[in-house]
PDB file of N, CA and C in Angstrom:
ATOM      1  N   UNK A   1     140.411-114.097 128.950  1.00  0.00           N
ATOM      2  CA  UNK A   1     140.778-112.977 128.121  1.00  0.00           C
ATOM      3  C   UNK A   1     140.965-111.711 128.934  1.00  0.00           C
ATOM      4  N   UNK A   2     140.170-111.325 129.645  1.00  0.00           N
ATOM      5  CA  UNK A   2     140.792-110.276 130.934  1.00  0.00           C
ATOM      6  C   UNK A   2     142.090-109.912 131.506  1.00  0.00           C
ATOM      7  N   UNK A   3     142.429-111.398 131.492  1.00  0.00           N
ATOM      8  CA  UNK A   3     143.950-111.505 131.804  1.00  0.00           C
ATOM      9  C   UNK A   3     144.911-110.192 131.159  1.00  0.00           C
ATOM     10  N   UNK A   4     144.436-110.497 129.634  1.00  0.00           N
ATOM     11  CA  UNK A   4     145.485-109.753 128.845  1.00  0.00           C
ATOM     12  C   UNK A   4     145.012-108.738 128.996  1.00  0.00           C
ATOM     13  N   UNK A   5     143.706-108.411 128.775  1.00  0.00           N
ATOM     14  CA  UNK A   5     143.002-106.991 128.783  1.00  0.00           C
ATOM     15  C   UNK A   5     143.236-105.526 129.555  1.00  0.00           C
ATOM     16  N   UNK A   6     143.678-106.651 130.395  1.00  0.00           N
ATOM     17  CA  UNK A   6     144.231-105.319 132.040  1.00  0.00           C
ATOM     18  C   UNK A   6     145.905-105.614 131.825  1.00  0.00           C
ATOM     19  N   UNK A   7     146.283-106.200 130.728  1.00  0.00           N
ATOM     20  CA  UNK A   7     148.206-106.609 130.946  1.00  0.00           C
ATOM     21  C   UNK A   7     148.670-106.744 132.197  1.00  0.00           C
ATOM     22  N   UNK A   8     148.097-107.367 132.885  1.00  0.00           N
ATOM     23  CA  UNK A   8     148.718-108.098 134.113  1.00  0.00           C
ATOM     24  C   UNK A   8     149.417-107.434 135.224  1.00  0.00           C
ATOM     25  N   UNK A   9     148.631-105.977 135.157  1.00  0.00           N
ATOM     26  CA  UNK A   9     149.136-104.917 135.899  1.00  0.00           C
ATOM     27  C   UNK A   9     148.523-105.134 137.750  1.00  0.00           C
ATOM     28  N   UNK A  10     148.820-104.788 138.371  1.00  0.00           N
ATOM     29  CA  UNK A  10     148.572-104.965 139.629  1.00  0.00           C
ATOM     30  C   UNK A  10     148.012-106.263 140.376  1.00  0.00           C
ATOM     31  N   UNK A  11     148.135-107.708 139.589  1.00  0.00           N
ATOM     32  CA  UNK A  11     147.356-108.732 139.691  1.00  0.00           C
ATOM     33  C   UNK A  11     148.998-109.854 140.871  1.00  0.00           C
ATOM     34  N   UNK A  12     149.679-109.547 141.724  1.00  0.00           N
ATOM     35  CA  UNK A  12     150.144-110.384 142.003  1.00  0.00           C
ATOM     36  C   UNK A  12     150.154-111.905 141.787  1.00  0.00           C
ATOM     37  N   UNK A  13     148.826-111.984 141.880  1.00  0.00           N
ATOM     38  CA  UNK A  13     148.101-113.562 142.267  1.00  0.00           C
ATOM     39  C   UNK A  13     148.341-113.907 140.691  1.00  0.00           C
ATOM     40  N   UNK A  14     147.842-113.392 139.875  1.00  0.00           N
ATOM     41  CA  UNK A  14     148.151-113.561 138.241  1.00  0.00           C
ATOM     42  C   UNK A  14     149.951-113.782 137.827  1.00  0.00           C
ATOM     43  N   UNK A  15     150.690-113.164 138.554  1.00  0.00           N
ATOM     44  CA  UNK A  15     151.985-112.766 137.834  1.00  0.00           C
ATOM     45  C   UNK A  15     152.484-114.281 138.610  1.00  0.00           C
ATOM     46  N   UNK A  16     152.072-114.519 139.398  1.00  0.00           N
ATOM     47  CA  UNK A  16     152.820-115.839 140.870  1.00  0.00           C
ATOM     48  C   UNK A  16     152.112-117.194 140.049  1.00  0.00           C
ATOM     49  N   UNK A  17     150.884-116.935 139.352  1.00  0.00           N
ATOM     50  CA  UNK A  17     150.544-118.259 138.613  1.00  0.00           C
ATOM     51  C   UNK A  17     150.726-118.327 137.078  1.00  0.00           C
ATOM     52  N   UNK A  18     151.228-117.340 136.419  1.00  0.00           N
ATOM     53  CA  UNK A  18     152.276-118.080 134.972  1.00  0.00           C
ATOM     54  C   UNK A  18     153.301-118.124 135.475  1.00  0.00           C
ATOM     55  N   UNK A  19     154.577-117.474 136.785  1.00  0.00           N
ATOM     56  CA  UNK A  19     155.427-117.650 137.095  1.00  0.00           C
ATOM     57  C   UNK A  19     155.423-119.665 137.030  1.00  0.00           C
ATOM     58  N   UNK A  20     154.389-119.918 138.321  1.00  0.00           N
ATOM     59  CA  UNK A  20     154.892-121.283 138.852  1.00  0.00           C
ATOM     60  C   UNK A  20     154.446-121.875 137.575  1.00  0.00           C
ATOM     61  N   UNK A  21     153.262-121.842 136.158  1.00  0.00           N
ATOM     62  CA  UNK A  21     152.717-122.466 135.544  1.00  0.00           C
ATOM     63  C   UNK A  21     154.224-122.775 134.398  1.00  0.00           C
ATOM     64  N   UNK A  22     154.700-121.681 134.235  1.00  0.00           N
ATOM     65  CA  UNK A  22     155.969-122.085 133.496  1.00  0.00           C
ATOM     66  C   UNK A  22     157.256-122.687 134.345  1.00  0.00           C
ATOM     67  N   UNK A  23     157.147-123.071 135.487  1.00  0.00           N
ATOM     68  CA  UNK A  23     158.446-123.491 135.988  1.00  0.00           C
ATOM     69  C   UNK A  23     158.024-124.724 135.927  1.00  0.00           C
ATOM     70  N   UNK A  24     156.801-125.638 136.280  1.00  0.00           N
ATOM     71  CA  UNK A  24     156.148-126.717 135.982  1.00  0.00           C
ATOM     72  C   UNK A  24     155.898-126.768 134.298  1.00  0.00           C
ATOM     73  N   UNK A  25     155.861-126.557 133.103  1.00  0.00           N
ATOM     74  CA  UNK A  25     155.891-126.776 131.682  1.00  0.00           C
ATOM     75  C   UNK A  25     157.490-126.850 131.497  1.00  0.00           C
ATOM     76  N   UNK A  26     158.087-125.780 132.176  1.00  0.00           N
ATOM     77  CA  UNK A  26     159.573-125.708 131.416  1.00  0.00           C
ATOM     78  C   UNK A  26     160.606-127.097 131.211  1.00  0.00           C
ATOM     79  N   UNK A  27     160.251-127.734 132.237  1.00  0.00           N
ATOM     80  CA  UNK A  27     161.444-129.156 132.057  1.00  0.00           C
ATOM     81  C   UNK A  27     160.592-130.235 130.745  1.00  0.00           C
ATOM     82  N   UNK A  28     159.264-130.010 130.564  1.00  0.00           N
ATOM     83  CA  UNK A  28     159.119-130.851 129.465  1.00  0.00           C
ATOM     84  C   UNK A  28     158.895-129.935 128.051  1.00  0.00           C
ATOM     85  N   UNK A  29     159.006-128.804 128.093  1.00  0.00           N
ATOM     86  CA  UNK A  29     159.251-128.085 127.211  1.00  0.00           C
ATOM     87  C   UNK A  29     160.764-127.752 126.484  1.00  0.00           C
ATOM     88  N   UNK A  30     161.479-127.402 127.712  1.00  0.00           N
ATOM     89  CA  UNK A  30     163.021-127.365 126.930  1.00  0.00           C
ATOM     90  C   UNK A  30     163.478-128.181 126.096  1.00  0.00           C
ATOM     91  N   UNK A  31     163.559-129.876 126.905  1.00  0.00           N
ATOM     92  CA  UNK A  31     164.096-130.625 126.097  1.00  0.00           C
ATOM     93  C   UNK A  31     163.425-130.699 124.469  1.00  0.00           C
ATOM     94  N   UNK A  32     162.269-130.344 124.665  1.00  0.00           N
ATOM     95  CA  UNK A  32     161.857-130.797 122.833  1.00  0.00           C
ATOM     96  C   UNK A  32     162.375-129.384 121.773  1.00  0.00           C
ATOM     97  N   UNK A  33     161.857-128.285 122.323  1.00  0.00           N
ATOM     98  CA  UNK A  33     163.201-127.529 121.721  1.00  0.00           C
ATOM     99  C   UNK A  33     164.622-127.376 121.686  1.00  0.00           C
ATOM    100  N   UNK A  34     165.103-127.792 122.797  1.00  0.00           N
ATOM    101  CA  UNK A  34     166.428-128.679 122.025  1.00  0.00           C
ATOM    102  C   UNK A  34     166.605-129.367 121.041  1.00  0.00           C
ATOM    103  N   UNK A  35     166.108-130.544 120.878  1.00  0.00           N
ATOM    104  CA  UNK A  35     166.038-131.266 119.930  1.00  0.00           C
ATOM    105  C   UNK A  35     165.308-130.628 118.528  1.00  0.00           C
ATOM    106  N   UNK A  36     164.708-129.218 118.499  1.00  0.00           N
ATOM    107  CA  UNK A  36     164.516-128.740 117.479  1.00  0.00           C
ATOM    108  C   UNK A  36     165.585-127.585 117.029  1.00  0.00           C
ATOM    109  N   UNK A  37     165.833-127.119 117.982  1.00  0.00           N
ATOM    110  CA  UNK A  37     166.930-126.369 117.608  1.00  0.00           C
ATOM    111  C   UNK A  37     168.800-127.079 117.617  1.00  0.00           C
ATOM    112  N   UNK A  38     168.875-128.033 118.629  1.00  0.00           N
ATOM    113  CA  UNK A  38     170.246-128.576 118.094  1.00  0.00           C
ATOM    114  C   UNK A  38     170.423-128.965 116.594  1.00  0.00           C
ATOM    115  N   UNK A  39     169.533-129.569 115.733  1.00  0.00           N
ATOM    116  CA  UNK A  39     170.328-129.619 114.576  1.00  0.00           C
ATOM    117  C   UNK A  39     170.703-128.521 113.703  1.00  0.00           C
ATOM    118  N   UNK A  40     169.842-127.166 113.962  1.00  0.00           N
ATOM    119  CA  UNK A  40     169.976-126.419 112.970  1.00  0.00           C
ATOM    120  C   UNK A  40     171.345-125.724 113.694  1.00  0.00           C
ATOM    121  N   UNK A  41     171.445-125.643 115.143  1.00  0.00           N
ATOM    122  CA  UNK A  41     172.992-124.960 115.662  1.00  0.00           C
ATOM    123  C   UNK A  41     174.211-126.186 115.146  1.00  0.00           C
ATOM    124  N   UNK A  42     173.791-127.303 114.716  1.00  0.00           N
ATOM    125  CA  UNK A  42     174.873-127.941 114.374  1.00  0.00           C
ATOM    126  C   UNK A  42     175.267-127.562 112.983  1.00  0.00           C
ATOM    127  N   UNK A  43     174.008-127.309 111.961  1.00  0.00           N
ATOM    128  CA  UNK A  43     174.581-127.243 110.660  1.00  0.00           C
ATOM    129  C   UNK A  43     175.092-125.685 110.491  1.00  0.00           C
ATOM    130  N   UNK A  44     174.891-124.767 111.436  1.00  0.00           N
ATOM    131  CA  UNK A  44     175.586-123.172 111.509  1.00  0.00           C
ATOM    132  C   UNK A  44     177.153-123.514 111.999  1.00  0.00           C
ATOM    133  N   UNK A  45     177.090-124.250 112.747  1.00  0.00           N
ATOM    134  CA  UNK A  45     178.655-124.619 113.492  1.00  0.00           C
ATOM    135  C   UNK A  45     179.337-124.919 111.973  1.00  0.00           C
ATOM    136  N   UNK A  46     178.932-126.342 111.202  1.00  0.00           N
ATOM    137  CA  UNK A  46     179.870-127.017 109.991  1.00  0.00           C
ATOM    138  C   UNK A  46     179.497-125.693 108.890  1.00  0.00           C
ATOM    139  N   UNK A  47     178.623-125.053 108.891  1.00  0.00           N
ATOM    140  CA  UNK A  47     178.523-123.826 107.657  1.00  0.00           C
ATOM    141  C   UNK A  47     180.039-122.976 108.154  1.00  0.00           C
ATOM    142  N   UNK A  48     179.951-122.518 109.358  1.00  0.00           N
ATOM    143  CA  UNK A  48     181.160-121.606 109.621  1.00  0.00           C
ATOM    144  C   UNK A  48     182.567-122.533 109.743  1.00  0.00           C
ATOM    145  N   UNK A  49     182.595-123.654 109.930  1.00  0.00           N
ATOM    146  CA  UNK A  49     183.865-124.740 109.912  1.00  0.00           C
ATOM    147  C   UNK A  49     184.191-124.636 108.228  1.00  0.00           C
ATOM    148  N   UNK A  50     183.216-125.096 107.465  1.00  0.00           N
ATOM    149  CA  UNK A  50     183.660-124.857 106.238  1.00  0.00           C
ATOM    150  C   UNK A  50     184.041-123.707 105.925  1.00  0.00           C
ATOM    151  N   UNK A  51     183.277-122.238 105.943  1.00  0.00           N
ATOM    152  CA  UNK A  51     183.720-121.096 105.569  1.00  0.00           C
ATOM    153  C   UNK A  51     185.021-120.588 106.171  1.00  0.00           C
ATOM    154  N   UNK A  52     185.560-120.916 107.447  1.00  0.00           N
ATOM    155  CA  UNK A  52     186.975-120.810 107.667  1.00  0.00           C
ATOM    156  C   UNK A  52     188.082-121.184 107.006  1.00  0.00           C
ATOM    157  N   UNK A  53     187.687-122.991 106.544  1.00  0.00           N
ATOM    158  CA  UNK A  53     188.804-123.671 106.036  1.00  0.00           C
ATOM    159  C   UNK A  53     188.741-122.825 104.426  1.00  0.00           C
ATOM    160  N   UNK A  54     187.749-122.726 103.885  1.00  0.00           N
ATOM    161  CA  UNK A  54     187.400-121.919 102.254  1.00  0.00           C
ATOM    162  C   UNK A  54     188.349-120.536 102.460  1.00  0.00           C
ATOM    163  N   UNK A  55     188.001-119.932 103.332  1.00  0.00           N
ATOM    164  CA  UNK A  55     188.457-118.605 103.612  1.00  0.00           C
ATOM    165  C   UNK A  55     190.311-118.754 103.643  1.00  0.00           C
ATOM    166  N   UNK A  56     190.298-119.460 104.606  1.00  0.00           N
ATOM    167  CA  UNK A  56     192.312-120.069 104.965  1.00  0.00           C
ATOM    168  C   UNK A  56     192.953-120.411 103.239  1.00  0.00           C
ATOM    169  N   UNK A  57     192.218-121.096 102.640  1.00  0.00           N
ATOM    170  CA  UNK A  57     192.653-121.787 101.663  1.00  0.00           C
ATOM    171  C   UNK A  57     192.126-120.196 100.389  1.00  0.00           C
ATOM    172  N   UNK A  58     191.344-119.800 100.457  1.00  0.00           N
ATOM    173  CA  UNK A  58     191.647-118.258  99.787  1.00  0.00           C
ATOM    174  C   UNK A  58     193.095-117.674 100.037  1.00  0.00           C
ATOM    175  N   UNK A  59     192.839-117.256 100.997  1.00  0.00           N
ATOM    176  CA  UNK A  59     194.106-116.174 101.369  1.00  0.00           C
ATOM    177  C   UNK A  59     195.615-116.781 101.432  1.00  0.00           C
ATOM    178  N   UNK A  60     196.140-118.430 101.362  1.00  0.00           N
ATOM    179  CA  UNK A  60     197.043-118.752 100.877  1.00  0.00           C
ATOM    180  C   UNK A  60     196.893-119.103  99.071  1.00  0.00           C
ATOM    181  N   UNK A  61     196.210-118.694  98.703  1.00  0.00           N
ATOM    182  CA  UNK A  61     195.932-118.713  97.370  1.00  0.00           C
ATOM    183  C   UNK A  61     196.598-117.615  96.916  1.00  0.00           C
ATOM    184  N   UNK A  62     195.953-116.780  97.530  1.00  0.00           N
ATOM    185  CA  UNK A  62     196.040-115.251  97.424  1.00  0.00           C
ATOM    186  C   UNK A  62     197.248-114.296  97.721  1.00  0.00           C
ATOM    187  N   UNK A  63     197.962-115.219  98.673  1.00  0.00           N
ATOM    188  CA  UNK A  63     199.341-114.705  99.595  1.00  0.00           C
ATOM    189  C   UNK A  63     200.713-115.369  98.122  1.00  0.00           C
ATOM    190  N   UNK A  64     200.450-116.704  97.063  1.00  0.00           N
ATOM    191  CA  UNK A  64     201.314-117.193  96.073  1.00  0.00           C
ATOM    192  C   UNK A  64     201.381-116.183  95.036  1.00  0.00           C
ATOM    193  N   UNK A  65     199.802-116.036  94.945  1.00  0.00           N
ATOM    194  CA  UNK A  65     199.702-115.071  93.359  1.00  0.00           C
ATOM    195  C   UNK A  65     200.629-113.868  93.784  1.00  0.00           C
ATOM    196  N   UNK A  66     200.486-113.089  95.256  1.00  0.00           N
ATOM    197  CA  UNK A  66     201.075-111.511  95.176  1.00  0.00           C
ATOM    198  C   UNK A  66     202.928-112.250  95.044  1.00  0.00           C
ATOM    199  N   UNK A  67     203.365-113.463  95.823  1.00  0.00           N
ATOM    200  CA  UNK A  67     204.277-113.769  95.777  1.00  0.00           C
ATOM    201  C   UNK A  67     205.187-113.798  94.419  1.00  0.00           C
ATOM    202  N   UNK A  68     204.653-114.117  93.453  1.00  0.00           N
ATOM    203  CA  UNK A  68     204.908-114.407  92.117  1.00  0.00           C
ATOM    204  C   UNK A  68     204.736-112.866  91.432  1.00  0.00           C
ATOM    205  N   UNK A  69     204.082-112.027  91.652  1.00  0.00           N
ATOM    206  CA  UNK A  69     203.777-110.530  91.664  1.00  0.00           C
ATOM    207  C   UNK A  69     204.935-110.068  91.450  1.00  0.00           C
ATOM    208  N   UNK A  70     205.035-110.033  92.843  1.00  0.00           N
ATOM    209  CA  UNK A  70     206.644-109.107  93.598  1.00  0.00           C
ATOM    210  C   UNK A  70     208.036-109.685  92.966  1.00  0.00           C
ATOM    211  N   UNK A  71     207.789-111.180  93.076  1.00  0.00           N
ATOM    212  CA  UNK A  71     209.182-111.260  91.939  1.00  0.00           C
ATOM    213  C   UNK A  71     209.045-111.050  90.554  1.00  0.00           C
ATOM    214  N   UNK A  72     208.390-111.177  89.848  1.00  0.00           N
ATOM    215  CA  UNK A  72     208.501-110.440  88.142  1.00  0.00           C
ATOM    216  C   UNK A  72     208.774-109.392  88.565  1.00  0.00           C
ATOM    217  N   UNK A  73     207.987-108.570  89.454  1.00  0.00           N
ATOM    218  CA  UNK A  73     208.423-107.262  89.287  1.00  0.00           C
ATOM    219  C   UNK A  73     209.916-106.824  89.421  1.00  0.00           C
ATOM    220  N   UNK A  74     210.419-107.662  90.834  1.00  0.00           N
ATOM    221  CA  UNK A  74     211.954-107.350  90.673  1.00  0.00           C
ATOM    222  C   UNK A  74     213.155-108.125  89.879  1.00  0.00           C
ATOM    223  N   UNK A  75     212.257-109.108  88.830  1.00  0.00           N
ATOM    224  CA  UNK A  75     213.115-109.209  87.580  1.00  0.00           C
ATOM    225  C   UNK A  75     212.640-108.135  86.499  1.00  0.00           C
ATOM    226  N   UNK A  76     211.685-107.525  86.535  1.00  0.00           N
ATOM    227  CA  UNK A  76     211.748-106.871  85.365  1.00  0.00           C
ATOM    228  C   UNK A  76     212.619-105.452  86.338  1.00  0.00           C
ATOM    229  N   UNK A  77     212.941-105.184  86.775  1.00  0.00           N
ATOM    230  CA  UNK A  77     213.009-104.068  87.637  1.00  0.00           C
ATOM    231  C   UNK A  77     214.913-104.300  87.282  1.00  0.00           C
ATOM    232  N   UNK A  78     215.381-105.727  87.347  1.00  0.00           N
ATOM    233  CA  UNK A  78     216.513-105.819  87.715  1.00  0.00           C
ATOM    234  C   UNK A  78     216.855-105.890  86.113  1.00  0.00           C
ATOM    235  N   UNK A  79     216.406-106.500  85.082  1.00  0.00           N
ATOM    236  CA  UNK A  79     216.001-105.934  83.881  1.00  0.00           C
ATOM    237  C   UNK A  79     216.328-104.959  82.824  1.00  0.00           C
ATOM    238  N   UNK A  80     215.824-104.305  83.348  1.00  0.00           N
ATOM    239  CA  UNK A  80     215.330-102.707  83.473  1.00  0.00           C
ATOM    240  C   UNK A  80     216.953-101.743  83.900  1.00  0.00           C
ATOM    241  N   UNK A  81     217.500-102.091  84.590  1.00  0.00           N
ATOM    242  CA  UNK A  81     218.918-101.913  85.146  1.00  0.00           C
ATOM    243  C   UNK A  81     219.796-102.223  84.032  1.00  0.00           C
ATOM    244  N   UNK A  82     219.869-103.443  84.117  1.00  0.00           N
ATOM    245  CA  UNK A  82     220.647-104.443  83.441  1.00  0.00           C
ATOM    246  C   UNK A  82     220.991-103.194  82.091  1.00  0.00           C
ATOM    247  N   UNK A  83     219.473-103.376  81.093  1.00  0.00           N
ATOM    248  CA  UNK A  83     219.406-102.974  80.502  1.00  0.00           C
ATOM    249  C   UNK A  83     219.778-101.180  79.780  1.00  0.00           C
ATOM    250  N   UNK A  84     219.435-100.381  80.871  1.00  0.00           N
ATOM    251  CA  UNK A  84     220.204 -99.313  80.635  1.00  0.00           C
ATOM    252  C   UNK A  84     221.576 -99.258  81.402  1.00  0.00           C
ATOM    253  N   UNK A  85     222.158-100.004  81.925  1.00  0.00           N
ATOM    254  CA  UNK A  85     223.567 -99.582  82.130  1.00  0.00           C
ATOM    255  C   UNK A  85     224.298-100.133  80.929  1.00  0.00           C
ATOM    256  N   UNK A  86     223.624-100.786  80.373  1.00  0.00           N
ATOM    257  CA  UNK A  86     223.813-101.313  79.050  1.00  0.00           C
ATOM    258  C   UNK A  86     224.292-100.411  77.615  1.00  0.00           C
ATOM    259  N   UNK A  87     223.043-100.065  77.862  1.00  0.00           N
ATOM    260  CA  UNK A  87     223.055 -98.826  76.583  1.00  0.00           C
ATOM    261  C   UNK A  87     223.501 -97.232  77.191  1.00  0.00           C
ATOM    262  N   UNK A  88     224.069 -97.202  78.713  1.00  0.00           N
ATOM    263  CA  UNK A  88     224.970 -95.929  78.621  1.00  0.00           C
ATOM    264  C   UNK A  88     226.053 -96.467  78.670  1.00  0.00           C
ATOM    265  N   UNK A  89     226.405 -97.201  78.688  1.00  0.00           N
ATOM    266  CA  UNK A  89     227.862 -98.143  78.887  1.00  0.00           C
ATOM    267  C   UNK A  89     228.457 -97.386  80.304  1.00  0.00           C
ATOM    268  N   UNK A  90     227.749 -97.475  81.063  1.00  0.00           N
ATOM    269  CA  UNK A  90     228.363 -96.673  82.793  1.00  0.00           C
ATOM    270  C   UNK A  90     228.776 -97.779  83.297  1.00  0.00           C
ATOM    271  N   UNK A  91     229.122 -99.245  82.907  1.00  0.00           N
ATOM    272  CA  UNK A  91     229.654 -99.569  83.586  1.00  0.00           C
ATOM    273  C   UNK A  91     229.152-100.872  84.544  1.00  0.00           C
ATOM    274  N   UNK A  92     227.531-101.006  84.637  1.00  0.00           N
ATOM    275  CA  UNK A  92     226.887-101.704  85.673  1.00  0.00           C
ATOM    276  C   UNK A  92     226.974-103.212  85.101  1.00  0.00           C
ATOM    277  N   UNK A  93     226.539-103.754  86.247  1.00  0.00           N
ATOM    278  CA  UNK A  93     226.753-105.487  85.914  1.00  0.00           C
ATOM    279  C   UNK A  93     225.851-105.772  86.915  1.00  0.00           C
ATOM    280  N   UNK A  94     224.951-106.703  87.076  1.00  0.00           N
ATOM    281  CA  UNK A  94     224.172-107.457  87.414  1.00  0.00           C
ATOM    282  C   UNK A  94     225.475-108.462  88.122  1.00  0.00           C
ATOM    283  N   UNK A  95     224.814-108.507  89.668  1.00  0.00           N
ATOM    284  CA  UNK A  95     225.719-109.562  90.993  1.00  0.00           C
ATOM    285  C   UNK A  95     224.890-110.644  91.216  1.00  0.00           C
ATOM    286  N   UNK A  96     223.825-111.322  90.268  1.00  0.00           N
ATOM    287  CA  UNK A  96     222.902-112.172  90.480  1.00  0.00           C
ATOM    288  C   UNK A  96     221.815-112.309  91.568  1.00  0.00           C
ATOM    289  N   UNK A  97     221.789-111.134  92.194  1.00  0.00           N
ATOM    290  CA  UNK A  97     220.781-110.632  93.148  1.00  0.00           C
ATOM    291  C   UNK A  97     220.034-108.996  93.023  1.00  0.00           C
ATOM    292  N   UNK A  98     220.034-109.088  91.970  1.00  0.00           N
ATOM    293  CA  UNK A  98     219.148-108.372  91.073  1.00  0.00           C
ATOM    294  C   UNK A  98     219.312-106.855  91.723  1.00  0.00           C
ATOM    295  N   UNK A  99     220.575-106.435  92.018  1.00  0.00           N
ATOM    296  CA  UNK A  99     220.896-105.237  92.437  1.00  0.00           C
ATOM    297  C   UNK A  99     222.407-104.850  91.523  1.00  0.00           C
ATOM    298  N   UNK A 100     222.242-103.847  91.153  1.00  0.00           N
ATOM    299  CA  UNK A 100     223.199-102.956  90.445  1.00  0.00           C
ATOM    300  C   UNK A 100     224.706-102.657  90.901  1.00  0.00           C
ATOM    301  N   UNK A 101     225.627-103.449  90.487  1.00  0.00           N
ATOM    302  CA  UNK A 101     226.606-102.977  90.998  1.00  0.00           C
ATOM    303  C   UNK A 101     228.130-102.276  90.156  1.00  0.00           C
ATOM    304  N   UNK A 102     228.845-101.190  90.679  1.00  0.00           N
ATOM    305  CA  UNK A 102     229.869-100.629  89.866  1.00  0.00           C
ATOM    306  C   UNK A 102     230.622-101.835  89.197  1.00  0.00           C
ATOM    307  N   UNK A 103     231.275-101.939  88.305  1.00  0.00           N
ATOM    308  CA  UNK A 103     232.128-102.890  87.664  1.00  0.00           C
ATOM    309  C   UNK A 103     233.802-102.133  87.700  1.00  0.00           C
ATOM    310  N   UNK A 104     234.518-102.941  88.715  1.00  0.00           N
ATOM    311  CA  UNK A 104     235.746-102.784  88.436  1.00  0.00           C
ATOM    312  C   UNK A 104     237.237-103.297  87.451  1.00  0.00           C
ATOM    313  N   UNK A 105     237.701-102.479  86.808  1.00  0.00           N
ATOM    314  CA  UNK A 105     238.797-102.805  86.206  1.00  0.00           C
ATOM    315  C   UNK A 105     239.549-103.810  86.903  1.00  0.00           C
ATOM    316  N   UNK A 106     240.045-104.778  86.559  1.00  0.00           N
ATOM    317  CA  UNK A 106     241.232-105.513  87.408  1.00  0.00           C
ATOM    318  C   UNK A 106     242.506-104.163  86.889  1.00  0.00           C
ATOM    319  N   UNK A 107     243.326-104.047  88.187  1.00  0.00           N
ATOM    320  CA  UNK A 107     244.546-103.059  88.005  1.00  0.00           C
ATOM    321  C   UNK A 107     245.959-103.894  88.060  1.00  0.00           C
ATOM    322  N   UNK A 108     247.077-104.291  87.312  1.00  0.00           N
ATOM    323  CA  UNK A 108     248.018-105.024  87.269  1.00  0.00           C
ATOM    324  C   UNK A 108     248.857-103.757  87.062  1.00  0.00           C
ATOM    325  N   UNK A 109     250.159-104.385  88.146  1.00  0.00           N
ATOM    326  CA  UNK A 109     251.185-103.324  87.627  1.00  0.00           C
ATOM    327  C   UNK A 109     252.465-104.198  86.982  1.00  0.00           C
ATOM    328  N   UNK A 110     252.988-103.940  86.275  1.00  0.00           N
ATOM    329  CA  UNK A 110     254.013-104.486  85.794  1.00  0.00           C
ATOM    330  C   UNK A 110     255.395-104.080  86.676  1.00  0.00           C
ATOM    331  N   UNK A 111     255.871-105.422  86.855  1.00  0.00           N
ATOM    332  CA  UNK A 111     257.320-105.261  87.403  1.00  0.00           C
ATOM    333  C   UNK A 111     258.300-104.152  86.873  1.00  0.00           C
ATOM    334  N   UNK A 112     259.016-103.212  87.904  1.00  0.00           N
ATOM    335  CA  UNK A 112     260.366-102.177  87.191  1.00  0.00           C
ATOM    336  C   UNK A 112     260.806-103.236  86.934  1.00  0.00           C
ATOM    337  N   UNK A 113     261.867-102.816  85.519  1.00  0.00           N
ATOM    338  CA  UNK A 113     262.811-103.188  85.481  1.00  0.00           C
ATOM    339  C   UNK A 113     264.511-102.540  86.212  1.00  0.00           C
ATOM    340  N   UNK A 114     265.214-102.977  85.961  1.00  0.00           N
ATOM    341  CA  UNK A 114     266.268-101.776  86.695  1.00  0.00           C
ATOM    342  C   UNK A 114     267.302-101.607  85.416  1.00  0.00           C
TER     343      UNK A 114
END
């Protein structure tokens, strides 16, 4: 108990014999904590293997729904167009790519006669 009492301050001879006392324990010590700690680093490895693939399979979940989002929006948007060039009668027509375009008269000229 002395040992600790003085914390191992000025004792060379003390610090040189847990040095060698643990280099002699350590080779039959490691291996059994290995074997206590490898399984639990194995089931942290498959916890984070699963939470990646969960996570991947979120965010393409997540990447369809905004997909489906953005197009209603630019059918209601194109819609929305449709619809008031409609009721000012200016003219607009829907080009099947949901953008607004002028509507032209066809222009025919009739042959002079002489």
């Amino acid at each position: 108990m002395a040992l600790f009492e003085n914390g191992l301050k000025g004792n060379i001879l003390t610090g040189l014999a847990i040095g060698i006392g643990a280099a002699v324990i350590a080779p039959s010590v490691i291996p059994v904590l290995a074997s206590a700690f490898k399984p639990a680093a194995k089931a942290a490895i498959k916890g984070g293997v699963l939470l990646y693939e969960k996570g991947k399979e979120s965010v393409a979940e997540m990447s369809e729904v905004m997909e489906d989002i953005i197009a209603e929006a630019k059918a209601e948007l194109a819609e929305d167009a449709n619809t008031a060039a409609a009721a000012t009668g200016s003219g607009m027509m829907d080009n099947h790519h949901g953008e607004a375009v002028v509507a032209r008269t066809p222009t025919r000229t009739k042959p002079k006669k002489k």
